[in-house]
N, C-alpha and C. Protein backbone atom coordinates (compact mmCIF):
# COMPACT_ATOMS: atom_id res chain seq x y z
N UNK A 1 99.34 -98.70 157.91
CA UNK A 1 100.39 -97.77 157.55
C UNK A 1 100.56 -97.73 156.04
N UNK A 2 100.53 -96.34 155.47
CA UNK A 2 100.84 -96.42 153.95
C UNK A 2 101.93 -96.80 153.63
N UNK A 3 102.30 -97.83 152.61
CA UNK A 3 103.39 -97.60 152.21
C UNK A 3 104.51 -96.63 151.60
N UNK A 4 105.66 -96.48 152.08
CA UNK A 4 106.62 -95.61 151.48
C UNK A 4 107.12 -95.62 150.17
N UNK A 5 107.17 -95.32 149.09
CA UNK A 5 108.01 -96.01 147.61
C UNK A 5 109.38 -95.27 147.60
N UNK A 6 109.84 -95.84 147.22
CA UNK A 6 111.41 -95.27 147.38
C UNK A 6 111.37 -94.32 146.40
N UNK A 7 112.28 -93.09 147.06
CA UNK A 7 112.41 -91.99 146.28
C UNK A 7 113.08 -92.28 145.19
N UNK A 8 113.03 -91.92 143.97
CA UNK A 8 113.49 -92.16 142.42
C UNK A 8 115.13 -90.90 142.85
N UNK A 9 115.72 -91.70 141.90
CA UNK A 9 116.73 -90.37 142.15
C UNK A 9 116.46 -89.04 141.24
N UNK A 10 117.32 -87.92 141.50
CA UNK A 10 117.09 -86.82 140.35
C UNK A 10 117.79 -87.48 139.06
N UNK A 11 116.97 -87.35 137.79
CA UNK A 11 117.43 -87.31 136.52
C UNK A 11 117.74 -86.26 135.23
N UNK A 12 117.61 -85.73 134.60
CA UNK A 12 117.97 -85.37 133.79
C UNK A 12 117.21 -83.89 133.59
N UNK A 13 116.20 -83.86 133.85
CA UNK A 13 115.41 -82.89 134.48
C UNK A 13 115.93 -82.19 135.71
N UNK A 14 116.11 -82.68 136.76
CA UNK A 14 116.72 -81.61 137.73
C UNK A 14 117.75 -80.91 137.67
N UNK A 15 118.94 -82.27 136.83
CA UNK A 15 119.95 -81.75 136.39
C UNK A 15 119.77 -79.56 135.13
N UNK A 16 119.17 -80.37 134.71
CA UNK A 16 119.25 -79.13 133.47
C UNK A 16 118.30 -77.82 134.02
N UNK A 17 117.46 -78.33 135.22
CA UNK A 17 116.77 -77.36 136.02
C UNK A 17 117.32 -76.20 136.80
N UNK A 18 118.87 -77.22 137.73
CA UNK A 18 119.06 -76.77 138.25
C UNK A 18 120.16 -76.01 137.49
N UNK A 19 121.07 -76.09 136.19
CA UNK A 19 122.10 -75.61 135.60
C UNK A 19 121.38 -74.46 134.91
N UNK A 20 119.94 -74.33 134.38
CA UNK A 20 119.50 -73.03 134.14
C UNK A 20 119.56 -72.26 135.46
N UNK A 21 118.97 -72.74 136.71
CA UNK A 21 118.52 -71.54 137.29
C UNK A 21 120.15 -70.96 138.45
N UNK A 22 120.89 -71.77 138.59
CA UNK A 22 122.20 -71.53 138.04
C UNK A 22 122.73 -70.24 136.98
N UNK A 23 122.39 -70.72 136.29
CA UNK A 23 122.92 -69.99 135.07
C UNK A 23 122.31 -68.18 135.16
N UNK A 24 121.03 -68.92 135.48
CA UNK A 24 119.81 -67.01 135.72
C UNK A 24 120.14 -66.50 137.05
N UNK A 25 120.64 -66.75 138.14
CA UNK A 25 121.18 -66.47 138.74
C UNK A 25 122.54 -65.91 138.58
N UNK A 26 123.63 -66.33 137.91
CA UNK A 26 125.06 -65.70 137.28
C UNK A 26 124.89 -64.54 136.59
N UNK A 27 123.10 -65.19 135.21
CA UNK A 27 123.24 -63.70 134.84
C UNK A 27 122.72 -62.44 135.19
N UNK A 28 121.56 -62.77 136.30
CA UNK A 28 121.50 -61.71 137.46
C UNK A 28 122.85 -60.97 137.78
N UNK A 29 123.66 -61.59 138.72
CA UNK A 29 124.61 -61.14 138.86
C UNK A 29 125.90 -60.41 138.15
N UNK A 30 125.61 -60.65 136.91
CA UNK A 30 126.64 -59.95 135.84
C UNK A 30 125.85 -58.76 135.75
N UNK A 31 124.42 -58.60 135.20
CA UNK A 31 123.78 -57.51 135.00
C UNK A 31 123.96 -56.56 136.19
N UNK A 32 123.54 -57.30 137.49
CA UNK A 32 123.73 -55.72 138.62
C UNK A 32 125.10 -55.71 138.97
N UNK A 33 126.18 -56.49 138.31
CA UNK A 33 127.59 -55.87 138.58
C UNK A 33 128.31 -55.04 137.85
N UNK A 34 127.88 -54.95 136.45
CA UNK A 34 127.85 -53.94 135.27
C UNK A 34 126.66 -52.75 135.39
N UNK A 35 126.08 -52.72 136.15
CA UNK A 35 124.82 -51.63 136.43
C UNK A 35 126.09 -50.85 138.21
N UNK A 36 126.74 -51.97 138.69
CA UNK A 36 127.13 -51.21 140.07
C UNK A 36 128.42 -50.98 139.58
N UNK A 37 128.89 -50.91 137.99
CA UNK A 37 129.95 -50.65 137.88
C UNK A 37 131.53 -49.14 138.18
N UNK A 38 130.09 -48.40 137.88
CA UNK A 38 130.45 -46.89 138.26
C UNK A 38 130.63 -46.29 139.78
N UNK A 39 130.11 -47.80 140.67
CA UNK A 39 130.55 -47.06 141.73
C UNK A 39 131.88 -47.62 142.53
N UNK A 40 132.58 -46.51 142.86
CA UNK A 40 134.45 -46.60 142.93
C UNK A 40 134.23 -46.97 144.73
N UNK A 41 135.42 -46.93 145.02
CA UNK A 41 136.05 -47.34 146.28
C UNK A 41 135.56 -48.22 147.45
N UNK A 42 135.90 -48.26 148.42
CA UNK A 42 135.26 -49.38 149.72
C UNK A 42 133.89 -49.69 149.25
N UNK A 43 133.23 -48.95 149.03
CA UNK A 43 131.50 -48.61 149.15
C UNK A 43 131.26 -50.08 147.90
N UNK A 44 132.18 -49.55 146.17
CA UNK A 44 131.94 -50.42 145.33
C UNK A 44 132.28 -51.55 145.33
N UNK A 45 133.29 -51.69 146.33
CA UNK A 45 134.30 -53.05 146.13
C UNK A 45 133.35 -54.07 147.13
N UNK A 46 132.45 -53.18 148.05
CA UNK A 46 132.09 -54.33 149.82
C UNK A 46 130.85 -54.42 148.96
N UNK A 47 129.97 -53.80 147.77
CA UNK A 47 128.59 -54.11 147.54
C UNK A 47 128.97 -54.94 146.23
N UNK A 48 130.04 -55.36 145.77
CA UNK A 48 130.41 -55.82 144.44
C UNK A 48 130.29 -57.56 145.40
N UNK A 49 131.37 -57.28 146.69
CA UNK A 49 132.09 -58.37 147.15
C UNK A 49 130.66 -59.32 147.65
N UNK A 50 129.59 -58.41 148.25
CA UNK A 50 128.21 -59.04 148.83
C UNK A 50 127.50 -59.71 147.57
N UNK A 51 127.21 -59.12 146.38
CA UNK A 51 126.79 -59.19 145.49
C UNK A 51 127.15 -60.77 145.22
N UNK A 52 128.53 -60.87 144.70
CA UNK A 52 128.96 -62.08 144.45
C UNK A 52 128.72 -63.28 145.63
N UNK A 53 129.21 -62.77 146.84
CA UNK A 53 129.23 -64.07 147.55
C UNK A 53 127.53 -64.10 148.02
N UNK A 54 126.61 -63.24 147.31
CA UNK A 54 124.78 -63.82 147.26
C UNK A 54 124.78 -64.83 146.07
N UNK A 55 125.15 -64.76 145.31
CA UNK A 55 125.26 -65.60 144.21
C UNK A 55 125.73 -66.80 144.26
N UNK A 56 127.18 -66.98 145.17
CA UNK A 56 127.29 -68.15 144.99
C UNK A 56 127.14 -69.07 146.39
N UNK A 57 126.60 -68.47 147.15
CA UNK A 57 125.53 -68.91 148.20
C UNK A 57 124.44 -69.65 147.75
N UNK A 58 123.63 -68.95 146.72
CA UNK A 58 122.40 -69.30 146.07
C UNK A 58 123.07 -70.57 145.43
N UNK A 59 124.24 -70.08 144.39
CA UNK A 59 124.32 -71.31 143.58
C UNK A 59 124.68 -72.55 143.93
N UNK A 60 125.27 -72.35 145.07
CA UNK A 60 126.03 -73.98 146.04
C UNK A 60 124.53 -74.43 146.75
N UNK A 61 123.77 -73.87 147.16
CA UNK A 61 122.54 -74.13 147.89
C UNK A 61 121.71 -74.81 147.03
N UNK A 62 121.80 -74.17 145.44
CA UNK A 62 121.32 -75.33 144.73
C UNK A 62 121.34 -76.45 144.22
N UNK A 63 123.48 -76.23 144.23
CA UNK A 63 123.91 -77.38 143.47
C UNK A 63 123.73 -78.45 145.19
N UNK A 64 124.16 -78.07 146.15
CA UNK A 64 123.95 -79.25 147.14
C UNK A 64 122.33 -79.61 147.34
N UNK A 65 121.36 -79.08 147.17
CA UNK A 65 119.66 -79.88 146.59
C UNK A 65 120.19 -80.83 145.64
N UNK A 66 120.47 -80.00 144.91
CA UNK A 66 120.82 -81.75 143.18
C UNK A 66 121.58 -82.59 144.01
N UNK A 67 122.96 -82.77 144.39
CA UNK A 67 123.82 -83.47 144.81
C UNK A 67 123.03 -84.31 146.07
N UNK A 68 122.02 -83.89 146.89
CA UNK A 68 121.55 -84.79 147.54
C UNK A 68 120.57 -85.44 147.62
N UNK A 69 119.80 -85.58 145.61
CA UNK A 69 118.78 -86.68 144.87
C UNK A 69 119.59 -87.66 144.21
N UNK A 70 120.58 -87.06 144.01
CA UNK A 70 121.04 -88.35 143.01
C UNK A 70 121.53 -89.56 143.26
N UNK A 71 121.78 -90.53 142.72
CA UNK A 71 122.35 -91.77 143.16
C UNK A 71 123.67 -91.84 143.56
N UNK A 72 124.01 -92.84 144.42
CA UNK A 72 125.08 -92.99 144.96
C UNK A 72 126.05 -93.17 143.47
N UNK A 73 125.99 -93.73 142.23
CA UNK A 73 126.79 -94.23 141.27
C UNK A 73 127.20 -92.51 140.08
N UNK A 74 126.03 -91.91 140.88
CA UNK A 74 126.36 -90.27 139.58
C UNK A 74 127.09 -89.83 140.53
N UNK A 75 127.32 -89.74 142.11
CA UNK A 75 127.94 -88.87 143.07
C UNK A 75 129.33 -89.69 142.82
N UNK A 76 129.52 -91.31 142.66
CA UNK A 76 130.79 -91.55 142.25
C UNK A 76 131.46 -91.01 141.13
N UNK A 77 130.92 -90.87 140.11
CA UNK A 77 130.84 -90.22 138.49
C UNK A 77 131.55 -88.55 138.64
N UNK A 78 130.78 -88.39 139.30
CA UNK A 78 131.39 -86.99 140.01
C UNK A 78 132.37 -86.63 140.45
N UNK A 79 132.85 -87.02 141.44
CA UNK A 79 133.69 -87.18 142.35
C UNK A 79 134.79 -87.68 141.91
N UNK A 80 135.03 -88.55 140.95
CA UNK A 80 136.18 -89.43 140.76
C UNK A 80 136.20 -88.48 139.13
N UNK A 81 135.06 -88.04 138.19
CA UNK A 81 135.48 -87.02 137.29
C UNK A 81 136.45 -85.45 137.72
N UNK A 82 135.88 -85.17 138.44
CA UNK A 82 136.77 -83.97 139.11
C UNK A 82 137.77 -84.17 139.83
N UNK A 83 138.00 -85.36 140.17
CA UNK A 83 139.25 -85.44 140.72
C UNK A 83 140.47 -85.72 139.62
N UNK A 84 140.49 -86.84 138.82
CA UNK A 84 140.90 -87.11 137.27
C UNK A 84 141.04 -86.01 136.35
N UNK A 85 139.67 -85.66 136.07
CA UNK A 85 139.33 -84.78 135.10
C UNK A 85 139.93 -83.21 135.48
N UNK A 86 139.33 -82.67 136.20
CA UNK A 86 139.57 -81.18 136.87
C UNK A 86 141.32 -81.32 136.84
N UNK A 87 142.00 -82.43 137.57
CA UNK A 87 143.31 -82.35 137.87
C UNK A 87 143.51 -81.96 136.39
N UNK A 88 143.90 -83.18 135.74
CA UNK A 88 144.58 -83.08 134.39
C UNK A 88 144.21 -81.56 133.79
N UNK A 89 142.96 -81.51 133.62
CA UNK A 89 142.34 -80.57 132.72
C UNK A 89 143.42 -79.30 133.22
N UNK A 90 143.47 -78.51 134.78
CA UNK A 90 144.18 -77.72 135.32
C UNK A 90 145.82 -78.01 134.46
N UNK A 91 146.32 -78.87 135.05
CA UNK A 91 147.58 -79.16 134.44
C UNK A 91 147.58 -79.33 132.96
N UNK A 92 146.88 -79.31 132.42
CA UNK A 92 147.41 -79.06 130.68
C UNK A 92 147.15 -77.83 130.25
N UNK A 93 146.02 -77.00 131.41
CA UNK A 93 145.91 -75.42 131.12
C UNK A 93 147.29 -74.90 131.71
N UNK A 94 147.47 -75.44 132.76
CA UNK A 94 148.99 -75.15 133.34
C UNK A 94 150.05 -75.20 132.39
N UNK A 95 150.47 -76.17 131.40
CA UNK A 95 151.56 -76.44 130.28
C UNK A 95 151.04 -75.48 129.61
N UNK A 96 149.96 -75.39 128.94
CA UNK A 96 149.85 -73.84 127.51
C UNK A 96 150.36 -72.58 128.31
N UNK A 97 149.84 -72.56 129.55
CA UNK A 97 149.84 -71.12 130.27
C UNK A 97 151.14 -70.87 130.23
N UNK A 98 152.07 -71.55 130.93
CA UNK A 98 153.33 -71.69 130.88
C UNK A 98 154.49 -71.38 129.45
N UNK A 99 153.90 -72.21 128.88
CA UNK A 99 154.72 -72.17 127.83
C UNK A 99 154.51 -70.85 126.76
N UNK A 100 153.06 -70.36 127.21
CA UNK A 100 152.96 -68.75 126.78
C UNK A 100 153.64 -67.90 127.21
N UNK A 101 153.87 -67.62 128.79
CA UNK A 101 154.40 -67.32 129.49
C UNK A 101 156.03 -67.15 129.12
N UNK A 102 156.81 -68.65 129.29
CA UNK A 102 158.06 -68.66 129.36
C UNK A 102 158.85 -68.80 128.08
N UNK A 103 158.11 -68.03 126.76
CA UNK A 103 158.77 -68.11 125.74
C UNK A 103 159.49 -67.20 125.27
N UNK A 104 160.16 -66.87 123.93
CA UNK A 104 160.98 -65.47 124.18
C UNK A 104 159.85 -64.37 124.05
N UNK A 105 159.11 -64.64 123.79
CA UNK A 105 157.95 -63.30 123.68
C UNK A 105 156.08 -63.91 122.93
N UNK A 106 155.78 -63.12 123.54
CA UNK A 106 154.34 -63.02 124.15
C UNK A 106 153.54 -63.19 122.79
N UNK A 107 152.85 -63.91 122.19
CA UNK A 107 151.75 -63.48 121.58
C UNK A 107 151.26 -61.89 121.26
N UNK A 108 151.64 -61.42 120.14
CA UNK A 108 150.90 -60.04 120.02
C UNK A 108 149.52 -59.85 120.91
N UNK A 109 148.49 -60.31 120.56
CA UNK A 109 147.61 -60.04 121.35
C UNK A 109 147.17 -60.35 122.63
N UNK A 110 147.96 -61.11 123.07
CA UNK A 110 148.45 -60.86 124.58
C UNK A 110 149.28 -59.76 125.30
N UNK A 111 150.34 -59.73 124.14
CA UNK A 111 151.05 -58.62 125.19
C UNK A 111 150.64 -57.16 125.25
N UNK A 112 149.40 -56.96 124.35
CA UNK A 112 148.82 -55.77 124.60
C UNK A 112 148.28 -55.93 125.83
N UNK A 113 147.17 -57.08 126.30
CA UNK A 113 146.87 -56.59 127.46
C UNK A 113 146.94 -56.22 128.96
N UNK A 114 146.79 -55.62 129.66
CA UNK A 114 146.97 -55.45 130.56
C UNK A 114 147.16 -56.38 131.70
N UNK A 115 147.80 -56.32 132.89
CA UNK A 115 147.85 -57.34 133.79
C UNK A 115 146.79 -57.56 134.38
N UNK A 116 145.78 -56.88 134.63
CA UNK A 116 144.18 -57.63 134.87
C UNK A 116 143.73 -58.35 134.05
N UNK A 117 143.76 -57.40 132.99
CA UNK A 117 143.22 -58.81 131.73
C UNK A 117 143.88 -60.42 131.95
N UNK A 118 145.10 -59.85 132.18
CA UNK A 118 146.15 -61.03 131.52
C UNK A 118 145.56 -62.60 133.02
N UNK A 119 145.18 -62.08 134.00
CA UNK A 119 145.20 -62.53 135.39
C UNK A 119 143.42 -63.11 135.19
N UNK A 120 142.64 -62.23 134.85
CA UNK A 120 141.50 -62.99 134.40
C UNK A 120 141.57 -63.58 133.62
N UNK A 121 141.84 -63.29 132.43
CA UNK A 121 141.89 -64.30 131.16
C UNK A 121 142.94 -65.65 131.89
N UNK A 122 143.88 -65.60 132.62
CA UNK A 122 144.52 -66.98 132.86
C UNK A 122 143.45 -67.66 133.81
N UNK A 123 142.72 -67.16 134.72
CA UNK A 123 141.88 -67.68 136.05
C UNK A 123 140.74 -68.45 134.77
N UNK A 124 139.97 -67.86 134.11
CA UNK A 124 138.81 -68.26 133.08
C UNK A 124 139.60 -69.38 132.26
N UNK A 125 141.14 -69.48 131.91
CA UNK A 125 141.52 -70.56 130.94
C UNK A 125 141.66 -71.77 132.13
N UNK A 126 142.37 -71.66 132.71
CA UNK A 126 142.11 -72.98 134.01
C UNK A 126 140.88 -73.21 134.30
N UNK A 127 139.94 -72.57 134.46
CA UNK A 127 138.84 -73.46 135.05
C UNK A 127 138.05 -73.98 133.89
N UNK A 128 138.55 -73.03 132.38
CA UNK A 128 137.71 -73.92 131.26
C UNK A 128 138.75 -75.43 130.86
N UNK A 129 140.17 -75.79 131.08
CA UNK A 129 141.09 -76.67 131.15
C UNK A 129 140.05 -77.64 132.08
N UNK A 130 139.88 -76.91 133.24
CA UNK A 130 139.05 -77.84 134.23
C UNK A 130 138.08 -78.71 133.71
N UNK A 131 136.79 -77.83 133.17
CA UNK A 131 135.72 -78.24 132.69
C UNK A 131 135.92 -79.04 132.17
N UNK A 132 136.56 -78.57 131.04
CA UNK A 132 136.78 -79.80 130.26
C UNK A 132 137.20 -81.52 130.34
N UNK A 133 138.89 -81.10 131.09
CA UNK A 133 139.06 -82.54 131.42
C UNK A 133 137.89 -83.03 132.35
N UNK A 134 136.73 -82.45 133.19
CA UNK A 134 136.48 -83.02 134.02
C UNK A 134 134.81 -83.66 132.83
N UNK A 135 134.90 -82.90 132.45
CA UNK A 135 133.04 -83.81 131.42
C UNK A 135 134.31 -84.66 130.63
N UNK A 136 135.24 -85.01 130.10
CA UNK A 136 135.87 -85.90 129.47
C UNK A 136 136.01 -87.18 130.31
N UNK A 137 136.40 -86.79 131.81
CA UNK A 137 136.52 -88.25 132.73
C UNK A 137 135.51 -88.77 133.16
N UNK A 138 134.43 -87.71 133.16
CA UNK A 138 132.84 -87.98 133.49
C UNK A 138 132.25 -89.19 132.51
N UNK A 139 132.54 -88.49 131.11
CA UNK A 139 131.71 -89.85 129.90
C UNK A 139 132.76 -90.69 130.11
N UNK A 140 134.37 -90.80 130.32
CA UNK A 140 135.04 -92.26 130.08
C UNK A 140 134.42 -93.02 131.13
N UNK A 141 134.20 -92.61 132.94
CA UNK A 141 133.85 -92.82 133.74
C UNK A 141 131.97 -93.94 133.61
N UNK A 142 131.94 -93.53 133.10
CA UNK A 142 130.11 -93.91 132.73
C UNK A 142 130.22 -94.88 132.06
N UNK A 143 131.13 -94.59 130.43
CA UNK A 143 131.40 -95.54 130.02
C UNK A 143 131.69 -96.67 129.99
N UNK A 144 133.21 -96.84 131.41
CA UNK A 144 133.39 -98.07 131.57
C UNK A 144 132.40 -98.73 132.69
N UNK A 145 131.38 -97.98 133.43
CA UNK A 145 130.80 -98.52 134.05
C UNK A 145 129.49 -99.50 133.49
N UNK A 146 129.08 -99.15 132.00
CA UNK A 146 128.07 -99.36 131.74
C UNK A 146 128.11 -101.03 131.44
């Protein structure tokens, strides 16, 4: 019987493999959603709505391949960063948001924009709050493990 060698985990390479093709995939999807932009009602909204949820079908299908090479100690890294990290990060986007929000008045260049704007631009500042705290708990996380 041949011997088996134990599978190596994914490193640093799959990682950045899989965050490009990730990434070419998103910008697929921006390009044919700005190309399907002109088209209005049910028709635009159900081929906009397919569009997206192909994308992030693809993209979870890839990120769960990575997530199931890596070592048990990066899936802790993970897991305990986004839970830490993501929280806080949310809640301190939560305090600016807020305190933009509940002051006597708005930032000039906020209060020009519109309530879509205003509703995307808050959805994009939380999840970059996210990001952030969460690669911040990620390196303390590593850190104290090392």
């Amino acid at each position: 019987m041949p011997s088996q060698r134990p599978r190596r985990p994914f490193g640093l390479v799959a990682y950045v493999g899989v965050f490009l093709a990730v990434a070419l995939v998103a910008l697929l999807a921006g390009v044919a959603s700005a190309v399907l932009e002109e088209v209005f009602g049910l028709s635009g909204f159900a081929v906009r709505a397919a569009l997206l949820g192909l994308t992030f079908v693809v993209a979870g299908a890839l990120c769960v391949w990575w997530w199931r090479g890596i070592d048990e100690a990066a899936r802790e890294a993970h897991k305990w960063a986004w839970w830490w990290g993501g929280t806080g990060g949310m809640a301190a986007g939560a305090v600016v948001m807020l305190s933009l929000r509940l002051g006597d008045e708005m930032p000039t260049g906020l209060a020009r924009m519109d309530p879509g704007e205003l509703f995307a631009g808050g959805m994009m500042a939380i999840l970059l709050f996210q990001v952030a705290g969460y690669l911040i708990a990620w390196a303390a996380w590593w850190l104290r493990h090392r």
